[in-house]
PDB file of N, CA and C in Angstrom:
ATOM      1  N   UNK A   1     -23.169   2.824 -11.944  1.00  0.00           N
ATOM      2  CA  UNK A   1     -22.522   1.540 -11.927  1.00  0.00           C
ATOM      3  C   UNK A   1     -21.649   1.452 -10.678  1.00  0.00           C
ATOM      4  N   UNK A   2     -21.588   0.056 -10.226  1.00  0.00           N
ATOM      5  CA  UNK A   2     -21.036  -0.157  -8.683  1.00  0.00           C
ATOM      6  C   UNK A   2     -19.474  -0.945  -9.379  1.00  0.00           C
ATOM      7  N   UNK A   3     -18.524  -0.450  -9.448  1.00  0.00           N
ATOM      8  CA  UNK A   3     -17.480  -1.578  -9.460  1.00  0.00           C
ATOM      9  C   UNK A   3     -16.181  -1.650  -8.374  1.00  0.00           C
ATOM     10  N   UNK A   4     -15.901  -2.897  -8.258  1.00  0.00           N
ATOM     11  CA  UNK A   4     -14.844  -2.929  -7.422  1.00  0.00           C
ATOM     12  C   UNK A   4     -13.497  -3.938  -7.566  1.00  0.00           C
ATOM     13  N   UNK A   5     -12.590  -3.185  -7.727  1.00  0.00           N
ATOM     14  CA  UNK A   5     -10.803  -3.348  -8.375  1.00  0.00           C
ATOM     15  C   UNK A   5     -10.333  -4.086  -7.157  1.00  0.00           C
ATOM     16  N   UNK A   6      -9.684  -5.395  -7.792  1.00  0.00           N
ATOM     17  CA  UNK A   6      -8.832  -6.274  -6.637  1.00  0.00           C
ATOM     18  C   UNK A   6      -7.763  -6.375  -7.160  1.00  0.00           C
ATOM     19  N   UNK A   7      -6.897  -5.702  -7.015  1.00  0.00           N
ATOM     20  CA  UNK A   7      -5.167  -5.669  -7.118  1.00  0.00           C
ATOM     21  C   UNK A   7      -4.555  -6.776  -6.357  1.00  0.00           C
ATOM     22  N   UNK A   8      -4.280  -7.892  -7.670  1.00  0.00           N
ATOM     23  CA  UNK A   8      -3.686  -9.231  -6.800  1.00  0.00           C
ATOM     24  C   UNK A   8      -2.631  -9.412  -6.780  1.00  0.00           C
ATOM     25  N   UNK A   9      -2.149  -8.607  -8.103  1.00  0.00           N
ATOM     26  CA  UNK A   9      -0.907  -8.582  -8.961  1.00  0.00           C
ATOM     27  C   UNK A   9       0.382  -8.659  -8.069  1.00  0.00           C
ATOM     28  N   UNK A  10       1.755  -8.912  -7.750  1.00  0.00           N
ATOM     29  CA  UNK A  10       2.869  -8.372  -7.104  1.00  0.00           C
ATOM     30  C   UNK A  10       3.610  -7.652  -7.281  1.00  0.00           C
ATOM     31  N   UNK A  11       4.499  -7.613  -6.830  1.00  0.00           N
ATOM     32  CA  UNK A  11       5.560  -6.777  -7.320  1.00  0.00           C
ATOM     33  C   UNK A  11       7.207  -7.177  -7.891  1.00  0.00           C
ATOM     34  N   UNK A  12       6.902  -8.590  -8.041  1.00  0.00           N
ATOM     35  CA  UNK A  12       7.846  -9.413  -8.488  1.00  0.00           C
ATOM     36  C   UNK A  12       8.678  -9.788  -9.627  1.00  0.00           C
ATOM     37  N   UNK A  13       7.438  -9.358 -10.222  1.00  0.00           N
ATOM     38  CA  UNK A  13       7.604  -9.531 -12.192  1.00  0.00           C
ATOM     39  C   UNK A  13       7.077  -8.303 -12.536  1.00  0.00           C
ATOM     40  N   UNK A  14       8.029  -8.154 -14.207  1.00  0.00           N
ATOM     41  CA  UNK A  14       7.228  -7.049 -14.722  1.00  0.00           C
ATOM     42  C   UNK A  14       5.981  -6.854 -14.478  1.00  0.00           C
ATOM     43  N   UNK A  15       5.102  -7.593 -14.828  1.00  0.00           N
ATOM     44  CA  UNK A  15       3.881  -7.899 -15.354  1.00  0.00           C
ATOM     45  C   UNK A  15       3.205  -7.509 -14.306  1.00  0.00           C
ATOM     46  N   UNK A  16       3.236  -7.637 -12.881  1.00  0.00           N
ATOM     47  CA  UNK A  16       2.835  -7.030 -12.185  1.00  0.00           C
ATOM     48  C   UNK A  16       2.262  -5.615 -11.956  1.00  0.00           C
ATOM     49  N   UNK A  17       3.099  -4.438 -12.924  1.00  0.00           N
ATOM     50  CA  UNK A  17       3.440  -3.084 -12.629  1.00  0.00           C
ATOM     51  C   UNK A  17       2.472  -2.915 -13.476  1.00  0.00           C
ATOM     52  N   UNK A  18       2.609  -3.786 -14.197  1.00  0.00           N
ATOM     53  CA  UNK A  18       1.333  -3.457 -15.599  1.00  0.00           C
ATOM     54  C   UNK A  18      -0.328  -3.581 -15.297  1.00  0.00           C
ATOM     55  N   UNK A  19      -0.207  -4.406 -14.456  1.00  0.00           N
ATOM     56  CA  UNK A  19      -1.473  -5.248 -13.501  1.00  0.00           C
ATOM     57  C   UNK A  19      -2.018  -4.277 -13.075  1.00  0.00           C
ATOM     58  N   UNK A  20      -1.065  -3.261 -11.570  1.00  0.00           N
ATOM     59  CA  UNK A  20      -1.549  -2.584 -10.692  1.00  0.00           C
ATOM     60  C   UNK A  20      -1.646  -0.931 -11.819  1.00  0.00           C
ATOM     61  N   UNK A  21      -1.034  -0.876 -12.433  1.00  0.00           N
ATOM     62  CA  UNK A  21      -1.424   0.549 -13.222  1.00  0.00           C
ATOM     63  C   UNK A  21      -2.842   0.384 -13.897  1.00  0.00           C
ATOM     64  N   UNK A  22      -3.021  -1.074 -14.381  1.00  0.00           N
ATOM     65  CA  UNK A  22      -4.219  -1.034 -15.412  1.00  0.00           C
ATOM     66  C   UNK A  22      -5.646  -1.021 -14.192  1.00  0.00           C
ATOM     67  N   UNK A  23      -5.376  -1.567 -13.489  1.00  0.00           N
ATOM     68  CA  UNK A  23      -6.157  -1.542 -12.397  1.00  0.00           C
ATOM     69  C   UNK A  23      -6.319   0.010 -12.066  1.00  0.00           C
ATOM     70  N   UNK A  24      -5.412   0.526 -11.605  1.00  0.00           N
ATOM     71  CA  UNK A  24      -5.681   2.377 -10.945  1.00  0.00           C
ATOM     72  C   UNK A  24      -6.125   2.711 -12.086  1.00  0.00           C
ATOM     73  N   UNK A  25      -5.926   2.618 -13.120  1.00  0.00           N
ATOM     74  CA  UNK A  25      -6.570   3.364 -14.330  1.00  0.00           C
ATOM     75  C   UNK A  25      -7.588   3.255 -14.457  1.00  0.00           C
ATOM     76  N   UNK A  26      -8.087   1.738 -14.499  1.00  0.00           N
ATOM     77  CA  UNK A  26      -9.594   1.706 -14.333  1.00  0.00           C
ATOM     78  C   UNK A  26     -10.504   2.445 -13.516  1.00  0.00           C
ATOM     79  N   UNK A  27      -9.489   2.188 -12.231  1.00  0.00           N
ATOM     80  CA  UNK A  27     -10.939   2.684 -11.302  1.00  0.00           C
ATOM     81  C   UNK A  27     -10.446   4.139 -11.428  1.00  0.00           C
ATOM     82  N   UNK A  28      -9.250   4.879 -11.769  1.00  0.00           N
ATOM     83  CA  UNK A  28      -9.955   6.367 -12.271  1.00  0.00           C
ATOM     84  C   UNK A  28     -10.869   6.480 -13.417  1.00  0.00           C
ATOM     85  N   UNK A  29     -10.683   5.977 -14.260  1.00  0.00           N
ATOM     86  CA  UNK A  29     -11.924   6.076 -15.365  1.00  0.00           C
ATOM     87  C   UNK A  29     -13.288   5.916 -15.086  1.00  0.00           C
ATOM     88  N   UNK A  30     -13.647   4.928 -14.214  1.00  0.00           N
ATOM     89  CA  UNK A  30     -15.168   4.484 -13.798  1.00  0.00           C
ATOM     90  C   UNK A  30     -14.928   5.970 -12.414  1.00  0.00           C
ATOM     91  N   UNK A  31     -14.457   6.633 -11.874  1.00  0.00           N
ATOM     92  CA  UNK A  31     -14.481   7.621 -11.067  1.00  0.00           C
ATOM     93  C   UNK A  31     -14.978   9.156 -11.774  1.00  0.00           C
ATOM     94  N   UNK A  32     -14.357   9.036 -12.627  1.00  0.00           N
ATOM     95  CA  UNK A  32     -14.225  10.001 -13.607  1.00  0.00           C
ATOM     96  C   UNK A  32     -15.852  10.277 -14.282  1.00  0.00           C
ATOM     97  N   UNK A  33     -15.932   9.122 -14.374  1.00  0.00           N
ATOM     98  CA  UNK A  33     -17.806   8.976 -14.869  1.00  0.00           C
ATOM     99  C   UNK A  33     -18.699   9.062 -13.710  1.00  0.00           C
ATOM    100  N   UNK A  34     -17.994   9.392 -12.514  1.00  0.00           N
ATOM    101  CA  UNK A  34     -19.272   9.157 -11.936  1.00  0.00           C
ATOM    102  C   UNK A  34     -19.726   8.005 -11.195  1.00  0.00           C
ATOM    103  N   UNK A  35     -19.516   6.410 -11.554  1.00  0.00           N
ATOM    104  CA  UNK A  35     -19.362   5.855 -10.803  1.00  0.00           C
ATOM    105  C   UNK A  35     -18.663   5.320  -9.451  1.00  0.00           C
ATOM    106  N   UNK A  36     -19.228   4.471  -8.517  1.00  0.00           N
ATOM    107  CA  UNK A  36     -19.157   3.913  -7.440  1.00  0.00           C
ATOM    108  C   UNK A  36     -17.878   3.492  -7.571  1.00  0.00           C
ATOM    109  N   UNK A  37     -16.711   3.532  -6.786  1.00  0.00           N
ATOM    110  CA  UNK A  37     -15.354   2.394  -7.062  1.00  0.00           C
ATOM    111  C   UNK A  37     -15.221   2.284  -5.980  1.00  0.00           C
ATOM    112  N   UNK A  38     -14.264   1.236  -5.529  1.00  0.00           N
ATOM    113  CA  UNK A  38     -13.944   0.223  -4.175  1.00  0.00           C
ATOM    114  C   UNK A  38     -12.388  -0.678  -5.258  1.00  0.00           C
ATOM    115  N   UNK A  39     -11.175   0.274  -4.661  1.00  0.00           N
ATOM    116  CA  UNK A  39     -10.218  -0.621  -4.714  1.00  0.00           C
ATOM    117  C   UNK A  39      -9.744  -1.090  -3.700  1.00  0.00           C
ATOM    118  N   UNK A  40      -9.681  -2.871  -3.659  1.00  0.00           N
ATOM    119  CA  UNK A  40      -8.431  -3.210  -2.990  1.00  0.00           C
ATOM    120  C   UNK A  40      -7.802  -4.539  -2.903  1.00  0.00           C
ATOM    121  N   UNK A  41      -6.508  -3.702  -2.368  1.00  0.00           N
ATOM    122  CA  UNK A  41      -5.353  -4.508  -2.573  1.00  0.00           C
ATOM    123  C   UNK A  41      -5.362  -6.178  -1.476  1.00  0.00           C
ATOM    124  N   UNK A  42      -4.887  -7.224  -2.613  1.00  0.00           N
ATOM    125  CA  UNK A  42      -5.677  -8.658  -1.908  1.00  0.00           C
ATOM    126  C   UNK A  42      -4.111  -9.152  -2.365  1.00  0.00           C
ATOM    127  N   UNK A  43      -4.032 -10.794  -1.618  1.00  0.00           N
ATOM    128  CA  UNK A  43      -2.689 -11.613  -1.878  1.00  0.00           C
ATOM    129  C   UNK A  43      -1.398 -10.425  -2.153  1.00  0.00           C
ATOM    130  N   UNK A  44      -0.610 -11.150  -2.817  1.00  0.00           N
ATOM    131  CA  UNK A  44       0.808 -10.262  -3.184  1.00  0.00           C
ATOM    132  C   UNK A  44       0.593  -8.648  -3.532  1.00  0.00           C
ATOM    133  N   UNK A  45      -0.595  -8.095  -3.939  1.00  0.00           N
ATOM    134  CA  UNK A  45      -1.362  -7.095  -4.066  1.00  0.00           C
ATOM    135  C   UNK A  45      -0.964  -5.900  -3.470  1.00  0.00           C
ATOM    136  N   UNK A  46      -0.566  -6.602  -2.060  1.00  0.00           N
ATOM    137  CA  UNK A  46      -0.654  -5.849  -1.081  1.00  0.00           C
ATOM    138  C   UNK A  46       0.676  -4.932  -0.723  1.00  0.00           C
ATOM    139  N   UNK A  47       1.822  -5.847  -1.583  1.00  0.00           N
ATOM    140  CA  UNK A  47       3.308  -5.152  -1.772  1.00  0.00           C
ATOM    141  C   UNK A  47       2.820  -4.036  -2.326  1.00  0.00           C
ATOM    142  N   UNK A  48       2.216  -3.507  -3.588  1.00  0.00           N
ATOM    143  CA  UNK A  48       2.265  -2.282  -4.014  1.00  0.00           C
ATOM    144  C   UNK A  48       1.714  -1.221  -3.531  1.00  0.00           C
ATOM    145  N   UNK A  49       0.916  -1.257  -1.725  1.00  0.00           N
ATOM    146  CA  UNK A  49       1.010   0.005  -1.245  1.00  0.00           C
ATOM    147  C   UNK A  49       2.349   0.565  -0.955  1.00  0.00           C
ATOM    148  N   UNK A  50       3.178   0.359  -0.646  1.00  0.00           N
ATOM    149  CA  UNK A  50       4.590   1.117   0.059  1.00  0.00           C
ATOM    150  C   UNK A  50       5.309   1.152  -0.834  1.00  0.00           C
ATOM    151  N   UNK A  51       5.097   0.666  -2.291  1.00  0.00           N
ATOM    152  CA  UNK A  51       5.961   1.013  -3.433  1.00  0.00           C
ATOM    153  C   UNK A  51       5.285   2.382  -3.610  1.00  0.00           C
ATOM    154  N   UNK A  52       4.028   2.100  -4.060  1.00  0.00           N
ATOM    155  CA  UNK A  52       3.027   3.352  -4.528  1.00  0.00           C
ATOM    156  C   UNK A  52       2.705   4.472  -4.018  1.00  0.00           C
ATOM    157  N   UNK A  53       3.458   3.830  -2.510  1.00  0.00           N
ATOM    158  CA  UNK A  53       2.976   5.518  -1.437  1.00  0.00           C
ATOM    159  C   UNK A  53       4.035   6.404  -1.468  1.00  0.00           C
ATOM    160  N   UNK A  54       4.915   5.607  -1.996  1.00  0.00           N
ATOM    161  CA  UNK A  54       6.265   6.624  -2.240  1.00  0.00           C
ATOM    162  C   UNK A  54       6.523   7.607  -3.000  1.00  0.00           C
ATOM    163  N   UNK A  55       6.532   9.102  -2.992  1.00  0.00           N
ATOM    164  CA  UNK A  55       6.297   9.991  -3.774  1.00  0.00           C
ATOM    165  C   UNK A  55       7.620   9.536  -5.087  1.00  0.00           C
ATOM    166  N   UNK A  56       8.423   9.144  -5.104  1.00  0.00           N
ATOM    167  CA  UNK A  56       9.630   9.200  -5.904  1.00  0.00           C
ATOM    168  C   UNK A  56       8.916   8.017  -6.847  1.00  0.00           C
ATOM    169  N   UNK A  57       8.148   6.919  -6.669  1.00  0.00           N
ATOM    170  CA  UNK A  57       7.657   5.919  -7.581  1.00  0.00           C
ATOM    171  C   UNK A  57       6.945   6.844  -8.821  1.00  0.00           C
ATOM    172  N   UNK A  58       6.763   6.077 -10.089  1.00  0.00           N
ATOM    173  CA  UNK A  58       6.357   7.077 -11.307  1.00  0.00           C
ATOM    174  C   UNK A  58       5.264   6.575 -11.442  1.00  0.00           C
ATOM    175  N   UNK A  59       4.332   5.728 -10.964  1.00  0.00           N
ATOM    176  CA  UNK A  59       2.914   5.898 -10.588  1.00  0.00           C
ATOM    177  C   UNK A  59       2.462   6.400  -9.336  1.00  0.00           C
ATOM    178  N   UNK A  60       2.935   7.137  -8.373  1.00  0.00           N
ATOM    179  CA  UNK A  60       2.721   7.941  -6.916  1.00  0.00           C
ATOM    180  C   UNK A  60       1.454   8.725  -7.329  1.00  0.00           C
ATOM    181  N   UNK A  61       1.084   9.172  -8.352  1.00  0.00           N
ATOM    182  CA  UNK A  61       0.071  10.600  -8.692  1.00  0.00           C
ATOM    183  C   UNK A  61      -1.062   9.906  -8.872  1.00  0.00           C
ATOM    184  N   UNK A  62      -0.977   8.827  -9.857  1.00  0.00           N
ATOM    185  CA  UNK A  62      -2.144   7.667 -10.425  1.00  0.00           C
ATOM    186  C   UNK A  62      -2.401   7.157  -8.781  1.00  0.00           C
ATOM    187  N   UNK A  63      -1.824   6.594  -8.378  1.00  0.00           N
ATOM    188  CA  UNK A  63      -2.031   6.386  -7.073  1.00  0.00           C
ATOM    189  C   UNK A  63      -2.635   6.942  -6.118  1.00  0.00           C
ATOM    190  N   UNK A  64      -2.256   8.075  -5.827  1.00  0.00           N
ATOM    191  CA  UNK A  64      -2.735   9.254  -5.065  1.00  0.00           C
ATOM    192  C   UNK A  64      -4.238   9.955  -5.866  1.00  0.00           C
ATOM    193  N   UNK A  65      -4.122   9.691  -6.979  1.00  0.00           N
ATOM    194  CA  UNK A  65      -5.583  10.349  -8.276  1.00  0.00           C
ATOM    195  C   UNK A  65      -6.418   9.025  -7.510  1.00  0.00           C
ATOM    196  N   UNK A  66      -6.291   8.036  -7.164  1.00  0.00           N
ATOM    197  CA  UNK A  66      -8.152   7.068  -6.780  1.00  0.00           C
ATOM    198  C   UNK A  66      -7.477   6.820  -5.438  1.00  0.00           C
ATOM    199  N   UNK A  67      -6.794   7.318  -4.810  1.00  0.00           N
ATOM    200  CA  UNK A  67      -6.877   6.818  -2.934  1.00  0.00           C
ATOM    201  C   UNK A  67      -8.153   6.792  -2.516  1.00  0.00           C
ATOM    202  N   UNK A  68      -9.155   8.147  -2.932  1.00  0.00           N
ATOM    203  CA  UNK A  68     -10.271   8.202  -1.899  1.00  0.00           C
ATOM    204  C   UNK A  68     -11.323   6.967  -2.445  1.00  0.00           C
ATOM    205  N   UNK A  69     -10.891   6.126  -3.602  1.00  0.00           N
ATOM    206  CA  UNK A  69     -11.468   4.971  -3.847  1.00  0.00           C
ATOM    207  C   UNK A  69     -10.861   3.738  -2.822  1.00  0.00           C
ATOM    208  N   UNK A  70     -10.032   4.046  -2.431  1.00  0.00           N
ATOM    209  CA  UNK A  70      -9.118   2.843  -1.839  1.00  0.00           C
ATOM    210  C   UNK A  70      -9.664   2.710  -0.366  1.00  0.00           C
ATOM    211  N   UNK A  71     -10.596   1.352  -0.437  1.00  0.00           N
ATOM    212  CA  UNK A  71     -11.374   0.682   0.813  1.00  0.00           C
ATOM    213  C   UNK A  71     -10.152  -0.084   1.328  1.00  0.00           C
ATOM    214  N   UNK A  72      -9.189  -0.311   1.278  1.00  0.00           N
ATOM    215  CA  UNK A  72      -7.783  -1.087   2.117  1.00  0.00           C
ATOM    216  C   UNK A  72      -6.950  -1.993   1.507  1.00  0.00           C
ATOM    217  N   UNK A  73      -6.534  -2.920   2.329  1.00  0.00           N
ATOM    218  CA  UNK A  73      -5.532  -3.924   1.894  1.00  0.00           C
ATOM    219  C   UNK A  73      -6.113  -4.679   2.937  1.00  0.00           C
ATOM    220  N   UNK A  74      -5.811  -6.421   1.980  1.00  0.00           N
ATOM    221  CA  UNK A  74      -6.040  -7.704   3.259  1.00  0.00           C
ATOM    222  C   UNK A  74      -5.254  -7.725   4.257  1.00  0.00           C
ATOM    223  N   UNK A  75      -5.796  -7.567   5.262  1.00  0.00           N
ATOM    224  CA  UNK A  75      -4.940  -7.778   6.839  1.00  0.00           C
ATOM    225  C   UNK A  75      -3.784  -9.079   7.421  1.00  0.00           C
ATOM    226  N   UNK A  76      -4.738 -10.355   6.488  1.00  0.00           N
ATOM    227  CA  UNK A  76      -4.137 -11.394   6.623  1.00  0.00           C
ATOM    228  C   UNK A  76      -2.923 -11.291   6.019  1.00  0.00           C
ATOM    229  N   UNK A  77      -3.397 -10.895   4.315  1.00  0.00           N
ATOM    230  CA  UNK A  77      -1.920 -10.743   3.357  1.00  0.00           C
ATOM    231  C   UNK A  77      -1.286  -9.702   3.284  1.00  0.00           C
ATOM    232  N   UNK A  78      -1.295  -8.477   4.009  1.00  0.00           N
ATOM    233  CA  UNK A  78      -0.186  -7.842   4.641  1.00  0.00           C
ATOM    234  C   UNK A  78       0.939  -8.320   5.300  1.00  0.00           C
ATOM    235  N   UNK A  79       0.159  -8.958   6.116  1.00  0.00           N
ATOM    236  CA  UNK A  79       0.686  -9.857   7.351  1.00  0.00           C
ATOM    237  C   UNK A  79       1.654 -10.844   6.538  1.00  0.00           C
ATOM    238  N   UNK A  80       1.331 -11.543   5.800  1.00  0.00           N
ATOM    239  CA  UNK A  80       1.955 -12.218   5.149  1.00  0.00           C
ATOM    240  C   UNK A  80       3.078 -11.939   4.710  1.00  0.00           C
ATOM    241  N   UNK A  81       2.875 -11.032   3.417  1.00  0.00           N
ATOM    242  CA  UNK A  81       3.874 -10.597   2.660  1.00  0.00           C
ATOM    243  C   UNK A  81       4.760  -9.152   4.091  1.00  0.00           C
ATOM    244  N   UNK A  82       4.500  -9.298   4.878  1.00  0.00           N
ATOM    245  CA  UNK A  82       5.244  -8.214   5.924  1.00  0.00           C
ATOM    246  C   UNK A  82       5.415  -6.544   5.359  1.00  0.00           C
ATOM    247  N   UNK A  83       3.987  -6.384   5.330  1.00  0.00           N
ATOM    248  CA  UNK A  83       4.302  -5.106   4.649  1.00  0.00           C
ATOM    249  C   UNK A  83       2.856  -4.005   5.694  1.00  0.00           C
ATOM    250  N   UNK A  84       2.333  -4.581   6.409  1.00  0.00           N
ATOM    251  CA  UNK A  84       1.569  -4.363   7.823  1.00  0.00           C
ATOM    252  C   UNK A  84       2.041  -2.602   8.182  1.00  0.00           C
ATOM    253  N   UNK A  85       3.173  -2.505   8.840  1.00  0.00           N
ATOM    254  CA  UNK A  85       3.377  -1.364   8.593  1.00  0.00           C
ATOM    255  C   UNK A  85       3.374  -0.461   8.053  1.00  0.00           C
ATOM    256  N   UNK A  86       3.861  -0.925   6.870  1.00  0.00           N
ATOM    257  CA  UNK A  86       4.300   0.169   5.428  1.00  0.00           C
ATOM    258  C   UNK A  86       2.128   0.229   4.887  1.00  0.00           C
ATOM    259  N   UNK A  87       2.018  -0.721   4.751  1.00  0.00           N
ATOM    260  CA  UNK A  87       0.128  -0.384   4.584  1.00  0.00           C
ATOM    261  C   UNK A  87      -0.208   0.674   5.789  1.00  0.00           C
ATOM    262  N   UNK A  88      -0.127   1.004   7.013  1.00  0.00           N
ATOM    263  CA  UNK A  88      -0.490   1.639   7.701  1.00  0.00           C
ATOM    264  C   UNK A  88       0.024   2.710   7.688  1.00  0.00           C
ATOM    265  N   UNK A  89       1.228   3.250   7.856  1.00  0.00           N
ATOM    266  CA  UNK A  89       2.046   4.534   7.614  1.00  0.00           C
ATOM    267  C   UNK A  89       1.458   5.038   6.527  1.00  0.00           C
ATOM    268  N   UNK A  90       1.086   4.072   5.032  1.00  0.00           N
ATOM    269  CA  UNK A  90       0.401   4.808   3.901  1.00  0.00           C
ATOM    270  C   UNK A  90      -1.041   5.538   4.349  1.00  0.00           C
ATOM    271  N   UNK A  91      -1.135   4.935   5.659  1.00  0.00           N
ATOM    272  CA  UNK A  91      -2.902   5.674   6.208  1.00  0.00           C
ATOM    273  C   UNK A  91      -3.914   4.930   5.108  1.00  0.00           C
ATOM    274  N   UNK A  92      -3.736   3.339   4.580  1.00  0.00           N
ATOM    275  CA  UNK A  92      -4.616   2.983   3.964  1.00  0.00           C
ATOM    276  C   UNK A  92      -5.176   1.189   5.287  1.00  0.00           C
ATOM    277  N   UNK A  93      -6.726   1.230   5.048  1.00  0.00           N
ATOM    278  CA  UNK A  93      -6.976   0.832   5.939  1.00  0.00           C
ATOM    279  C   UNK A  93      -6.589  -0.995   5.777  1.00  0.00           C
ATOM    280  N   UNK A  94      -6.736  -1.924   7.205  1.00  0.00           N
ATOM    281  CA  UNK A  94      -6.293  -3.204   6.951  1.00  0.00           C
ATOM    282  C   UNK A  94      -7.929  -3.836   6.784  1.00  0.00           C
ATOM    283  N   UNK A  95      -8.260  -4.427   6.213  1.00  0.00           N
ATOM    284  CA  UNK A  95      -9.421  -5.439   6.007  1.00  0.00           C
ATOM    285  C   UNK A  95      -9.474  -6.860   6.564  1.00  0.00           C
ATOM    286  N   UNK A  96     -10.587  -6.967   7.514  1.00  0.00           N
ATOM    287  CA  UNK A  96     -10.269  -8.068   8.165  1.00  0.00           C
ATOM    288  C   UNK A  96     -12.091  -8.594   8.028  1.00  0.00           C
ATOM    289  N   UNK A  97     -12.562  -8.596   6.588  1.00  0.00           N
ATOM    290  CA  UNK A  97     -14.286  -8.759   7.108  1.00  0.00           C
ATOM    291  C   UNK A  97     -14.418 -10.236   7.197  1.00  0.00           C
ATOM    292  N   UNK A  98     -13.711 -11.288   6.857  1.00  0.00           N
ATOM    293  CA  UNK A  98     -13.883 -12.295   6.618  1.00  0.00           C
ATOM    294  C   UNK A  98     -12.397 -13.454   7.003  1.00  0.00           C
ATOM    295  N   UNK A  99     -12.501 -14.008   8.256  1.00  0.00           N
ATOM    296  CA  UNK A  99     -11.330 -14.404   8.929  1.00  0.00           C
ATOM    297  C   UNK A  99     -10.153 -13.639   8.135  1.00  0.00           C
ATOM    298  N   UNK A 100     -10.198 -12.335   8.352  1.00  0.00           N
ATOM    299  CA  UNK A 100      -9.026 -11.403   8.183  1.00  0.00           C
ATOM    300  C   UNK A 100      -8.648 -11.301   6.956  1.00  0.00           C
ATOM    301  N   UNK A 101      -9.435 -11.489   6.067  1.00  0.00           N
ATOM    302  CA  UNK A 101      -9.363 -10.978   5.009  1.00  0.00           C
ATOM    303  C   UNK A 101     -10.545 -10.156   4.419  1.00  0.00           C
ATOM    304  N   UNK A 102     -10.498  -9.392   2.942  1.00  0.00           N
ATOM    305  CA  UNK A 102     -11.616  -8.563   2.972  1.00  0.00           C
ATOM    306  C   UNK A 102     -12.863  -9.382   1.949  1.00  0.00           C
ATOM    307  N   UNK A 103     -13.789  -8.873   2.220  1.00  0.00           N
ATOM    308  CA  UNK A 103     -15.071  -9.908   1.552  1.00  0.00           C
ATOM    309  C   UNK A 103     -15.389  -9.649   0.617  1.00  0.00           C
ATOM    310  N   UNK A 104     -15.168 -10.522  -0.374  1.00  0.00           N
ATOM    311  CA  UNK A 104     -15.640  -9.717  -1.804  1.00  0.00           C
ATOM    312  C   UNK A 104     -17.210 -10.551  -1.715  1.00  0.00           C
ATOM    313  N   UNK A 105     -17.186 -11.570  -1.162  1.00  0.00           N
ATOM    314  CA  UNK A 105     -19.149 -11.998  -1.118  1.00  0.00           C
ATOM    315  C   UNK A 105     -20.240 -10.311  -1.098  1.00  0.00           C
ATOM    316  N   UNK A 106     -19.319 -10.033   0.176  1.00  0.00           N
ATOM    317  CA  UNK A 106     -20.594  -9.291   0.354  1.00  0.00           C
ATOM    318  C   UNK A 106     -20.465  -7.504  -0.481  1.00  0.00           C
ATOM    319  N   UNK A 107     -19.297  -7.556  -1.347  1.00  0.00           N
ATOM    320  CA  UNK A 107     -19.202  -6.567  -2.422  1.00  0.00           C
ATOM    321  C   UNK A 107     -20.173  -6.943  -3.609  1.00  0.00           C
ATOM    322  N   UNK A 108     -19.623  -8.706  -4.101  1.00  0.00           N
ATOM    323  CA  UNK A 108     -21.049  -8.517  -4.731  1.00  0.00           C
ATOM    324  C   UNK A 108     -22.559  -8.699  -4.858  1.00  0.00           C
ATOM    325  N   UNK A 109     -22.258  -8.937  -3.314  1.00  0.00           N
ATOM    326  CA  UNK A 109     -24.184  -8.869  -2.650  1.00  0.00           C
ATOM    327  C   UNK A 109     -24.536  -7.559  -2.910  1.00  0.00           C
ATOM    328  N   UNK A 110     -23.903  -6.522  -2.820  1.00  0.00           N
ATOM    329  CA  UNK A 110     -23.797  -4.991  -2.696  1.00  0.00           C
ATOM    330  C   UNK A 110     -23.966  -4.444  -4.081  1.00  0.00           C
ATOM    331  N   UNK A 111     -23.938  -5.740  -5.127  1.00  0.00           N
ATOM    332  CA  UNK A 111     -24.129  -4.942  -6.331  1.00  0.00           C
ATOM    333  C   UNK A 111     -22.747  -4.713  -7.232  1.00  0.00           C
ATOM    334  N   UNK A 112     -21.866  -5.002  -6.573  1.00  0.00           N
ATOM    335  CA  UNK A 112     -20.602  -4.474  -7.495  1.00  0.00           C
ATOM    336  C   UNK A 112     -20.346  -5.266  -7.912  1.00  0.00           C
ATOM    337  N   UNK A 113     -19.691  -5.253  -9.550  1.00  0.00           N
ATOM    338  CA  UNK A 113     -18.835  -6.253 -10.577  1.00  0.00           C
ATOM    339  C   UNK A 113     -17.056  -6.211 -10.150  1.00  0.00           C
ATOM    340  N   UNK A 114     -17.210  -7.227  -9.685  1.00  0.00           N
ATOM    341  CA  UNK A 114     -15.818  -7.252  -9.607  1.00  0.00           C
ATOM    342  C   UNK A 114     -15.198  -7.607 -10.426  1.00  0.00           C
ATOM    343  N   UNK A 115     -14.081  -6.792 -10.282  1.00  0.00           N
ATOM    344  CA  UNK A 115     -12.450  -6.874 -11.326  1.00  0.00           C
ATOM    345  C   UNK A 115     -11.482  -7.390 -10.647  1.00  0.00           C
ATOM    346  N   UNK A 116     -10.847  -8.381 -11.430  1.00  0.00           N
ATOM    347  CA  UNK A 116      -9.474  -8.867 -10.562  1.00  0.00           C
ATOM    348  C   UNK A 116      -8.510  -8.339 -12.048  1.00  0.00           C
ATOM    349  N   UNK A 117      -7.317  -8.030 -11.047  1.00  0.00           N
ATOM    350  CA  UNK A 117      -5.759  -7.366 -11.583  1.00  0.00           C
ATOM    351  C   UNK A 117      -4.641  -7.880 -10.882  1.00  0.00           C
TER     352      UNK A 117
END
């Protein structure tokens, strides 16, 4: 199975924290089996790399457990939300396939079910 996790969630509201955990969980579980994963972080989404890259945060491990799933963050909405840096210092990549943002068309031309979080 091909799936791929779009962390839209922010970091603004609770509800958010709940968003981006249920999301990493997922795509460790579909990892865990064996399947294909592709997370990434899209819109406000994109705040929770530099929360998450922070070893002292209490999801840092969950985080660090599906990185090598983690295809990037939107370039545009980095940019946006000003967090450009802090995405790069994390060494996670910027996505620019589609006027600078990342393409979920051609994820699910590729076969993958996408998940939004």
């Amino acid at each position: 199975m091909k799936v791929a996790i779009i962390v839209l969630a922010g970091t603004e509201i609770r509800e958010g924290l709940g968003r981006v955990v249920n999301a990493l969980t997922t795509a460790k579980e579909f990892g865990e089996h064996g399947d294909e994963v592709v997370v990434v972080f899209d819109g406000a989404g994109t705040m929770w790399i530099p929360e998450l890259a922070g070893p002292e945060h209490r999801y840092h491990d969950l985080f660090e457990s599906v990185r090598g799933s983690i295809s990037g963050a939107c370039e545009y909405c980095a940019a946006a939300y000003s967090v450009t840096a802090e995405v790069e210092d994390a060494d996670i990549a910027l996505l620019d396939e589609y006027a600078q943002h990342p393409s979920l068309r051609s994820l699910a031309l590729n076969g993958y079910t996408v998940m939004t979080f």
